[in-house]
PDB file of N, CA and C in Angstrom:
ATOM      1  N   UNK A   1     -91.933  34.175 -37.887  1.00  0.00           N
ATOM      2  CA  UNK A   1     -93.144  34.907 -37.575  1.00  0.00           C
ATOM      3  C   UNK A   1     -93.416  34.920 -36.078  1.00  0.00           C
ATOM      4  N   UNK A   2     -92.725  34.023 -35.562  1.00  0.00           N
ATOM      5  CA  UNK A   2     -93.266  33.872 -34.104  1.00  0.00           C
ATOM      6  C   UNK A   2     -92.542  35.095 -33.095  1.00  0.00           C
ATOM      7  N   UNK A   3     -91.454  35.236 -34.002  1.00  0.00           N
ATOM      8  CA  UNK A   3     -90.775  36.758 -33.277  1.00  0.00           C
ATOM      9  C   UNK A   3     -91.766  38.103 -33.309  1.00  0.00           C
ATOM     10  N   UNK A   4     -92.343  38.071 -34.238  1.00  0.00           N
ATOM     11  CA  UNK A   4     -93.549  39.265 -34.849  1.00  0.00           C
ATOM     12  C   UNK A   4     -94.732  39.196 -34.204  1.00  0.00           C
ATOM     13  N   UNK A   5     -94.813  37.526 -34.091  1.00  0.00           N
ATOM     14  CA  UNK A   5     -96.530  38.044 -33.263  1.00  0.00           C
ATOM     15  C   UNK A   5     -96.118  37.970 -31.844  1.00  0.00           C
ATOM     16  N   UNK A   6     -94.579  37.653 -31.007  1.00  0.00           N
ATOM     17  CA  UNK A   6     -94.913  38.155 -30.137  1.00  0.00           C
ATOM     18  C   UNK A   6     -94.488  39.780 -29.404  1.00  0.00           C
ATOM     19  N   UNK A   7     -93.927  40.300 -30.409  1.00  0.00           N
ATOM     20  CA  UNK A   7     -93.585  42.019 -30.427  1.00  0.00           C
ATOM     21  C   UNK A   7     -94.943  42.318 -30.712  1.00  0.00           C
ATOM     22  N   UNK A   8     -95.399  41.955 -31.424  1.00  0.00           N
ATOM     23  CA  UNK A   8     -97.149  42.674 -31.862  1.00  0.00           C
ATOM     24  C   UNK A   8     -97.776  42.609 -30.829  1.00  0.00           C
ATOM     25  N   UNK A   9     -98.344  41.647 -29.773  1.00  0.00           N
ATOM     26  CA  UNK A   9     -98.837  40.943 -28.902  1.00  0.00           C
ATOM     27  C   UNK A   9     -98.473  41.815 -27.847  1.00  0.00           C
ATOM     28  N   UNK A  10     -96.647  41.790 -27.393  1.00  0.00           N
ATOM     29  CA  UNK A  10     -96.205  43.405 -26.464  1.00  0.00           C
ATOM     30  C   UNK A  10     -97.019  44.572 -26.682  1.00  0.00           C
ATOM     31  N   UNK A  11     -97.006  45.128 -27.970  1.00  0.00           N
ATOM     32  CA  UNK A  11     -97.163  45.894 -28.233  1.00  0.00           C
ATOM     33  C   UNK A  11     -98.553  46.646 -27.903  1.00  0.00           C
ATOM     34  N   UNK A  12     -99.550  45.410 -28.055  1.00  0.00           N
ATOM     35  CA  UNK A  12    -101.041  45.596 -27.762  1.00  0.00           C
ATOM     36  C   UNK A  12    -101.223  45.233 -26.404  1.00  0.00           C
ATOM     37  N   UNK A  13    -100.617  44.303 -25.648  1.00  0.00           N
ATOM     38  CA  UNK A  13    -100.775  44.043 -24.016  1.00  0.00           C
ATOM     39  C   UNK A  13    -100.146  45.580 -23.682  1.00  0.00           C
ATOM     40  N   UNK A  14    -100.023  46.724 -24.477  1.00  0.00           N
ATOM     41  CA  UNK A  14     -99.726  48.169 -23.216  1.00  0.00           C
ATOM     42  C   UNK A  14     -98.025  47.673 -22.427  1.00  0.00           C
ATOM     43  N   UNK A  15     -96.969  46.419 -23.113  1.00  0.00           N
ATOM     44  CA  UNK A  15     -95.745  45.995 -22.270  1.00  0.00           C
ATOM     45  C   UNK A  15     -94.584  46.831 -23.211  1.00  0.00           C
ATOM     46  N   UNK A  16     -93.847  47.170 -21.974  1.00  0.00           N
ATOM     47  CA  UNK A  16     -92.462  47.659 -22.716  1.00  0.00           C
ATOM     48  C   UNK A  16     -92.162  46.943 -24.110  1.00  0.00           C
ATOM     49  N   UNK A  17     -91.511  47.256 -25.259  1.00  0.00           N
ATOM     50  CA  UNK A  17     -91.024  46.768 -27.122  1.00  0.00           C
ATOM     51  C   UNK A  17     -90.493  46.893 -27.618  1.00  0.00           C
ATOM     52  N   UNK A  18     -89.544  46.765 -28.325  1.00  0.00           N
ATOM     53  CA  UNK A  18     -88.245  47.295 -28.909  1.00  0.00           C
ATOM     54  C   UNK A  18     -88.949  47.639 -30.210  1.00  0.00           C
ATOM     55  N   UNK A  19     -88.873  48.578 -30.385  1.00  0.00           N
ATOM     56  CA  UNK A  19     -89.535  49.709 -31.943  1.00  0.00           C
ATOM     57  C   UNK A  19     -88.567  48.883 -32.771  1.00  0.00           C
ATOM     58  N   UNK A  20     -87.880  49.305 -32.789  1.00  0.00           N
ATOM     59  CA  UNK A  20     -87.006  48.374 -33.757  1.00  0.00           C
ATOM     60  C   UNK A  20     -87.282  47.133 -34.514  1.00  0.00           C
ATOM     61  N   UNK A  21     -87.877  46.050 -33.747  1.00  0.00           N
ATOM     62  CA  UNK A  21     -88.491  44.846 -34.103  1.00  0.00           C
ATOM     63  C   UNK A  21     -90.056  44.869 -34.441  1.00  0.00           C
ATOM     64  N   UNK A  22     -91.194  45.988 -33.871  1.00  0.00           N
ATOM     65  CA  UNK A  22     -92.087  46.128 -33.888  1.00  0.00           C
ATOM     66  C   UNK A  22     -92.523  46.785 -35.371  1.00  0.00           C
ATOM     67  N   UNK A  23     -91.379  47.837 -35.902  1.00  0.00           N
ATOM     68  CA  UNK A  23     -91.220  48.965 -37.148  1.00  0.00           C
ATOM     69  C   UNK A  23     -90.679  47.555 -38.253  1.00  0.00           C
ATOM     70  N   UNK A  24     -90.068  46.329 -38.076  1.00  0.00           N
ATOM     71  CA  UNK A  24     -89.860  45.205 -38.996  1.00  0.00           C
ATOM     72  C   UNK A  24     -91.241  44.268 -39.199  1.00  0.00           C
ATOM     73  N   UNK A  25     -91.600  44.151 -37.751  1.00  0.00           N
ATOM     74  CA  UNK A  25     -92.628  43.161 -37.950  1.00  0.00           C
ATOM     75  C   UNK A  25     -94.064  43.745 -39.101  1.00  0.00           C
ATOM     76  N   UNK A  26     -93.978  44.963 -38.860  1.00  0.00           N
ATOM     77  CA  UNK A  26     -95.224  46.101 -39.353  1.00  0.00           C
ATOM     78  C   UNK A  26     -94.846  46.172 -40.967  1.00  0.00           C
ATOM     79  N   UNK A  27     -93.458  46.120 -41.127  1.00  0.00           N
ATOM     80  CA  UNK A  27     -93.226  46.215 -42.702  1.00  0.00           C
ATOM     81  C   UNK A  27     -93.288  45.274 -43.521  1.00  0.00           C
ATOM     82  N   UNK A  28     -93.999  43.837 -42.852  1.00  0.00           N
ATOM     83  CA  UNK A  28     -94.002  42.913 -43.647  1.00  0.00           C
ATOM     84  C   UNK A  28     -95.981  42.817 -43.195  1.00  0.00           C
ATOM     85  N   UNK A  29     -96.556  42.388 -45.011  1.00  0.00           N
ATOM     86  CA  UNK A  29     -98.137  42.475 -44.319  1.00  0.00           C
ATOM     87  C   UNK A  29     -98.150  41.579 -43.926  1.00  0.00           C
ATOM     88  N   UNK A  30     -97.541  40.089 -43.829  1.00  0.00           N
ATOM     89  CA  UNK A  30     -98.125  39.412 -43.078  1.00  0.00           C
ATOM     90  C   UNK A  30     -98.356  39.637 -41.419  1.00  0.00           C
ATOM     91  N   UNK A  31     -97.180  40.602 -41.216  1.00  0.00           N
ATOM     92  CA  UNK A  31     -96.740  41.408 -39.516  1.00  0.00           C
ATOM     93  C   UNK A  31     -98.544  42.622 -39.653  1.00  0.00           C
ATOM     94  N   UNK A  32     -98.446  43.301 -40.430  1.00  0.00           N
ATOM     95  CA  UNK A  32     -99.721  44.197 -40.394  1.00  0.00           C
ATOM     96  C   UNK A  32    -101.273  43.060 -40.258  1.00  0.00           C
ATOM     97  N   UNK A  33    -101.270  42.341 -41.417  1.00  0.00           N
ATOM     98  CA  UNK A  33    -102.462  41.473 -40.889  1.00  0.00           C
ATOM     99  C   UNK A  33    -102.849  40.839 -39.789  1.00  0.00           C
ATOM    100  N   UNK A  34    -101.812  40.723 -38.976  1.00  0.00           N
ATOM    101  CA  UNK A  34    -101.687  39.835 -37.624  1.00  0.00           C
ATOM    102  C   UNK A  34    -102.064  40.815 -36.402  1.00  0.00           C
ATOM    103  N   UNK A  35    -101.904  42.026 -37.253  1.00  0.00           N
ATOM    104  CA  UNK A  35    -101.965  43.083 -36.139  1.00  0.00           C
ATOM    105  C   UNK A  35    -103.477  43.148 -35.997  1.00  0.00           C
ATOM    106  N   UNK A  36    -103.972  43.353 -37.353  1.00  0.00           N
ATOM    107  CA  UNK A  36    -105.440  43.569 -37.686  1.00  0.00           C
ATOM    108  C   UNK A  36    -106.004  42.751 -37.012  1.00  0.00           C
ATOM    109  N   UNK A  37    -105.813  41.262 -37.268  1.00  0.00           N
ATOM    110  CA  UNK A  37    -106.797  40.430 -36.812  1.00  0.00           C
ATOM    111  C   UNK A  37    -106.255  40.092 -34.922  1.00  0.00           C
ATOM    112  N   UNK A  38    -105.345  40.588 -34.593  1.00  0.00           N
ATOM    113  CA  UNK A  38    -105.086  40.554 -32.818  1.00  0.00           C
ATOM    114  C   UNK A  38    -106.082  41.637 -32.376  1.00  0.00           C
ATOM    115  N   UNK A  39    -106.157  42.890 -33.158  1.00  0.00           N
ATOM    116  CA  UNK A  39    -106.727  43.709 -32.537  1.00  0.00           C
ATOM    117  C   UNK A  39    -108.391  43.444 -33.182  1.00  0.00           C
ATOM    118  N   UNK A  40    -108.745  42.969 -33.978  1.00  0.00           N
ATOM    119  CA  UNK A  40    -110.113  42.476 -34.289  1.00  0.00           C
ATOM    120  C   UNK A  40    -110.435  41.181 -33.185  1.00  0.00           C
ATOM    121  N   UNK A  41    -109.735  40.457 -32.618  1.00  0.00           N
ATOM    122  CA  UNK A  41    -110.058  39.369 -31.714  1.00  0.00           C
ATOM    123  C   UNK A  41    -109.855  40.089 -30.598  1.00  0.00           C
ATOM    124  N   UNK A  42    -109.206  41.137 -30.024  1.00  0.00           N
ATOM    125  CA  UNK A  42    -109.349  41.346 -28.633  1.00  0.00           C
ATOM    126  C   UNK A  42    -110.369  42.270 -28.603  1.00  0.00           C
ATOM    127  N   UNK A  43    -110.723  43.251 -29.736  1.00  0.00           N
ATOM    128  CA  UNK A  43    -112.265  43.722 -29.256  1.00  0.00           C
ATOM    129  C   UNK A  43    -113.311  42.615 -29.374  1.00  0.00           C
ATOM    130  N   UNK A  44    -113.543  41.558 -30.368  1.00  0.00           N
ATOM    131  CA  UNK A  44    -114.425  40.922 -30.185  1.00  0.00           C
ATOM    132  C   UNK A  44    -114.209  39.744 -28.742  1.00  0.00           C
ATOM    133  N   UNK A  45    -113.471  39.853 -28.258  1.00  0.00           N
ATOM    134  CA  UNK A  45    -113.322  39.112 -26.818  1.00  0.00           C
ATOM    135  C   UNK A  45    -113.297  39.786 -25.421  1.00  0.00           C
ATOM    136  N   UNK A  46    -113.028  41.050 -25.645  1.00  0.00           N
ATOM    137  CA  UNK A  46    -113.148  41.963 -24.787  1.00  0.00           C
ATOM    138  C   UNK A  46    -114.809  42.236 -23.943  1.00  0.00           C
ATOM    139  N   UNK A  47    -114.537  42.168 -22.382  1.00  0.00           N
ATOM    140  CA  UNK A  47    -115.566  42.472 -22.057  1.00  0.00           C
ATOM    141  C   UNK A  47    -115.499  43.583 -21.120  1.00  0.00           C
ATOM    142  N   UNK A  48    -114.588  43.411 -20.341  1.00  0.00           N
ATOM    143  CA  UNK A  48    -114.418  44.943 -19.299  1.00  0.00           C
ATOM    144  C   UNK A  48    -116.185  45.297 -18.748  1.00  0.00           C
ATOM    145  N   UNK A  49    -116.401  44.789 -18.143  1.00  0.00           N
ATOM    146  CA  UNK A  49    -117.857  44.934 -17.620  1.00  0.00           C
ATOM    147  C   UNK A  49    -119.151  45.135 -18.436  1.00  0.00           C
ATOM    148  N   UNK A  50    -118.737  44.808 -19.527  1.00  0.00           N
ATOM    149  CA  UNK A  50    -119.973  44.989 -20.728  1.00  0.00           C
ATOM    150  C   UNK A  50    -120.192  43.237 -21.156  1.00  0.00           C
ATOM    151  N   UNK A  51    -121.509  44.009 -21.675  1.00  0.00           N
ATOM    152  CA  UNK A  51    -121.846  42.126 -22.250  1.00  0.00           C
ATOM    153  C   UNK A  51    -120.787  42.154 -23.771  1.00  0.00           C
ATOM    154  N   UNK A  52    -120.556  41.378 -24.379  1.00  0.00           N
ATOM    155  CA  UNK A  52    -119.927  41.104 -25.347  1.00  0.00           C
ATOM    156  C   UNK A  52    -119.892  42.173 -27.224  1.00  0.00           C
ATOM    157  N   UNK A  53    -119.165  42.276 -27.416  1.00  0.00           N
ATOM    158  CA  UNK A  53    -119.769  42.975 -28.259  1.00  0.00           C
ATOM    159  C   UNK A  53    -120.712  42.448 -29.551  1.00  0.00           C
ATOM    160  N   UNK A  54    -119.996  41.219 -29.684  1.00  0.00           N
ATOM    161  CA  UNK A  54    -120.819  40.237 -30.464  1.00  0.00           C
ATOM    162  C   UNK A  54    -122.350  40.270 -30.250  1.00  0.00           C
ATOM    163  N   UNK A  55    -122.757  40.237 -29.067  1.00  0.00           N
ATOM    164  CA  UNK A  55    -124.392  40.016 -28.646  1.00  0.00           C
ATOM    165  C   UNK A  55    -124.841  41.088 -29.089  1.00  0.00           C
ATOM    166  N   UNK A  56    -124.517  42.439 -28.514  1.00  0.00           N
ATOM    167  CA  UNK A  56    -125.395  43.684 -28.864  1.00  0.00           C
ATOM    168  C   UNK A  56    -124.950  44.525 -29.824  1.00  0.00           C
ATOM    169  N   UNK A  57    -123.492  44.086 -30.756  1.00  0.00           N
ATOM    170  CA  UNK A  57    -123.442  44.884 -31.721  1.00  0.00           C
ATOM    171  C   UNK A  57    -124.421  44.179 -32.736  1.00  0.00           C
ATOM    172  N   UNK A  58    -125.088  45.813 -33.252  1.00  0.00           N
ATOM    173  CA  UNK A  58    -126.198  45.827 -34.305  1.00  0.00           C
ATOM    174  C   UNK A  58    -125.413  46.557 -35.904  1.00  0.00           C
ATOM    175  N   UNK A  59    -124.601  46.743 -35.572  1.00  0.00           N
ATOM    176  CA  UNK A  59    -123.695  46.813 -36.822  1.00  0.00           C
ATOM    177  C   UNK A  59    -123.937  46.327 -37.909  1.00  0.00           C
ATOM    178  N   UNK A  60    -124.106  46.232 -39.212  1.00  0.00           N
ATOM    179  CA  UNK A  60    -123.949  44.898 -40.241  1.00  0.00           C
ATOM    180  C   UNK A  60    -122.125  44.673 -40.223  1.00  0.00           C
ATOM    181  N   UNK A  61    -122.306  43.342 -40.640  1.00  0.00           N
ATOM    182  CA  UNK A  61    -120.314  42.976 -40.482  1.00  0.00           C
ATOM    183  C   UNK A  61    -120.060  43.928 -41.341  1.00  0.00           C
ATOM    184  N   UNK A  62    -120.712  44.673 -42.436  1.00  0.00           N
ATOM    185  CA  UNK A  62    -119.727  45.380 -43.679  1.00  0.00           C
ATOM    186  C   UNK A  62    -118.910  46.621 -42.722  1.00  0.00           C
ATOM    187  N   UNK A  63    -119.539  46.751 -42.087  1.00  0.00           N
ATOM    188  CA  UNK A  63    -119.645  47.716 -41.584  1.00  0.00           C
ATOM    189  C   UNK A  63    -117.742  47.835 -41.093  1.00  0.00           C
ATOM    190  N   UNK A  64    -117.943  46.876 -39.928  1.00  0.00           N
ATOM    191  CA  UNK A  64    -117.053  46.304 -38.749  1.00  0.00           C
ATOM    192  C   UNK A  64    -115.801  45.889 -40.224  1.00  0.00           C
ATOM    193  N   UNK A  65    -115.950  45.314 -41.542  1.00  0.00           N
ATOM    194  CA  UNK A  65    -114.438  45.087 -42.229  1.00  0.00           C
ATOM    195  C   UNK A  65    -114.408  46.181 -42.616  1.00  0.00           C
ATOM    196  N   UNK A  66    -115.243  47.176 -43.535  1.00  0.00           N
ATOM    197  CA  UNK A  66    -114.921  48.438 -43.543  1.00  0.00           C
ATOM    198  C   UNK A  66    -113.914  49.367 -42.492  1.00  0.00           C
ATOM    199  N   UNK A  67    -114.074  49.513 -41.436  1.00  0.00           N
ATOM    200  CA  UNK A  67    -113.583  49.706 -40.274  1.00  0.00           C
ATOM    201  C   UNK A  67    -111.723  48.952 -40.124  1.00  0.00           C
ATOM    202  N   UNK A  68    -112.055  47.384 -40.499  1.00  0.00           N
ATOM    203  CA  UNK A  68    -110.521  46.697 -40.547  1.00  0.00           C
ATOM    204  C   UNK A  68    -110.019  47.054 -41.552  1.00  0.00           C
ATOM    205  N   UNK A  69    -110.480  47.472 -43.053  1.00  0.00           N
ATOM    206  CA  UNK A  69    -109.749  47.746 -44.176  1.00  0.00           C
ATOM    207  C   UNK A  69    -109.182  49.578 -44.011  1.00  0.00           C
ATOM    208  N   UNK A  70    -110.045  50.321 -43.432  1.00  0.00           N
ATOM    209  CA  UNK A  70    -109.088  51.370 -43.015  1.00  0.00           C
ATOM    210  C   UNK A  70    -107.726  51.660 -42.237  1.00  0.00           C
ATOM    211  N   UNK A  71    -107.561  50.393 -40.930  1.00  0.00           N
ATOM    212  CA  UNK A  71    -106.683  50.176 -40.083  1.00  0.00           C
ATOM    213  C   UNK A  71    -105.713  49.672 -40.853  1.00  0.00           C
ATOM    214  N   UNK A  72    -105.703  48.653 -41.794  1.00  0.00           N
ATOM    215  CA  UNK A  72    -104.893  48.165 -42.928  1.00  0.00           C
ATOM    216  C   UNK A  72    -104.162  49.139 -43.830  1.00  0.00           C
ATOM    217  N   UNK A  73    -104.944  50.109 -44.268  1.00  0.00           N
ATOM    218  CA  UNK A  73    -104.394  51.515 -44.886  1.00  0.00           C
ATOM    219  C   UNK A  73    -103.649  52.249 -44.321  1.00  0.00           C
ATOM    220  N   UNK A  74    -104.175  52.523 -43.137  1.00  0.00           N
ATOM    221  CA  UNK A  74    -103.047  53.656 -42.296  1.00  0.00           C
ATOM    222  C   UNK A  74    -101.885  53.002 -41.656  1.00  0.00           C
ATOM    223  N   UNK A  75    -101.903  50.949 -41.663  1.00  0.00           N
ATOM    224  CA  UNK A  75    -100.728  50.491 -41.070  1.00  0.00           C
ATOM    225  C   UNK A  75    -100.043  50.552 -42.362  1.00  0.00           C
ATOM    226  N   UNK A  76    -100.446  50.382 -43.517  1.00  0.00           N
ATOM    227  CA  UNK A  76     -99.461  50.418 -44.801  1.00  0.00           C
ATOM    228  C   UNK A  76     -99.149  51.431 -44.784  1.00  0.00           C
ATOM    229  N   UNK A  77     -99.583  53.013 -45.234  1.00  0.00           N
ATOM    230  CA  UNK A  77     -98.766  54.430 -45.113  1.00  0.00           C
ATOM    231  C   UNK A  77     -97.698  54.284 -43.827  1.00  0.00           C
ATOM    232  N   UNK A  78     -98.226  53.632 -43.091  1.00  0.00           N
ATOM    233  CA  UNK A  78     -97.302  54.105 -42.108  1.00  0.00           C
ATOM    234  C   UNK A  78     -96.472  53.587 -41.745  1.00  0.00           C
ATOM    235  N   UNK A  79     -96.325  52.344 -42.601  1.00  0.00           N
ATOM    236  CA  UNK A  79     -95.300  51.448 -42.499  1.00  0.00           C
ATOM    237  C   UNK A  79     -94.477  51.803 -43.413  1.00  0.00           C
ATOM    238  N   UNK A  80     -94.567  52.124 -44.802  1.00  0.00           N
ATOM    239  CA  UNK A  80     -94.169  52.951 -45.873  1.00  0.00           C
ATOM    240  C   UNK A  80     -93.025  54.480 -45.234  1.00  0.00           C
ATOM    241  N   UNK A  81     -94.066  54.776 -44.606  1.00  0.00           N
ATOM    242  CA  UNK A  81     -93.301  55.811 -44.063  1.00  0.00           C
ATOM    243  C   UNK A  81     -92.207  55.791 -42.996  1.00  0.00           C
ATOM    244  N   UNK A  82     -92.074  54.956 -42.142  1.00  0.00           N
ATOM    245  CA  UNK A  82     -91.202  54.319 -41.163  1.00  0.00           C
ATOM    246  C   UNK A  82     -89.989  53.899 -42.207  1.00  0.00           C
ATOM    247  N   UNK A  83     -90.558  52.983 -42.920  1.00  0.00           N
ATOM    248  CA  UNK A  83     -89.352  52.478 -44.026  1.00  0.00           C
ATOM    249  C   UNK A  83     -88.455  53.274 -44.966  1.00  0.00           C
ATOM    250  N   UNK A  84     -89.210  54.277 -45.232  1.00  0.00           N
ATOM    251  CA  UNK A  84     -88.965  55.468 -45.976  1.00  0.00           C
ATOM    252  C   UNK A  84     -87.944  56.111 -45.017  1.00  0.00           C
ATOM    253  N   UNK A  85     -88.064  56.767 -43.539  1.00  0.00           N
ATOM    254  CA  UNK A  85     -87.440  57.381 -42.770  1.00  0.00           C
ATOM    255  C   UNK A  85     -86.308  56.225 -42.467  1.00  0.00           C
ATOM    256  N   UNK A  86     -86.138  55.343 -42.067  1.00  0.00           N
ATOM    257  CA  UNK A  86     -84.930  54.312 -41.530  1.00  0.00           C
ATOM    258  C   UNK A  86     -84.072  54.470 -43.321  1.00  0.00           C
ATOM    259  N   UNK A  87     -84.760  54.439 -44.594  1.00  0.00           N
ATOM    260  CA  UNK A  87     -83.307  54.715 -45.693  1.00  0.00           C
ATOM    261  C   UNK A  87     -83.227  55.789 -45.651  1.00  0.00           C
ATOM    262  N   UNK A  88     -83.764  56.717 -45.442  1.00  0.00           N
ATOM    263  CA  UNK A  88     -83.122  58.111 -45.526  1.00  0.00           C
ATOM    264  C   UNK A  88     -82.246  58.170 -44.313  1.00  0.00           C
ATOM    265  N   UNK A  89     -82.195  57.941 -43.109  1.00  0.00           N
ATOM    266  CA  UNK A  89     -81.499  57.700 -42.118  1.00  0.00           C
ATOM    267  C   UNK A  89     -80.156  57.252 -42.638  1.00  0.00           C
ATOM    268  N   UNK A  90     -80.173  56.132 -43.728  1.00  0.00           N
ATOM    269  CA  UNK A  90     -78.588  55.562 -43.658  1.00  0.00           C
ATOM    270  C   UNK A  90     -77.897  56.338 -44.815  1.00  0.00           C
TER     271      UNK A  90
END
């Protein structure tokens, strides 16, 4: 796993990635959940000149997992579909 979260981790630091390893790590959910919750911890840690989002989001949480359970959906289709295209490939 430690190969996965750190292609995932590339992937979200905006650093060069080998698709290749990134399209494996994504086809396993434990690789998709890791994604979810990297990118759920760097917005909730993220400040970029704003106060936190934690303080002034008025959101209810349903709201904010609603929001993570869609990202979960479109990484499964689309992991589905990646997987789908690499066997038709061979």
């Amino acid at each position: 796993m430690s190969d996965a979260r750190e292609v995932i981790s590339t992937f979200l630091d905006d650093e060069p990635f080998n698709s290749i390893e990134l399209v494996e790590a994504l086809s396993e959910p434990a690789g998709r959940d890791l994604l979810i919750d990297l990118i759920a911890l760097r917005h909730l840690t993220q400040t970029d000149s704003k106060d936190a989002h934690v303080l002034n989001d008025h959101k209810p949480w349903r709201l904010r997992c609603a929001h993570l359970s869609q990202w979960r959906r479109f990484l499964s289709v689309w992991s589905a579909g990646i997987s789908s295209a690499s066997v038709d490939a061979t």
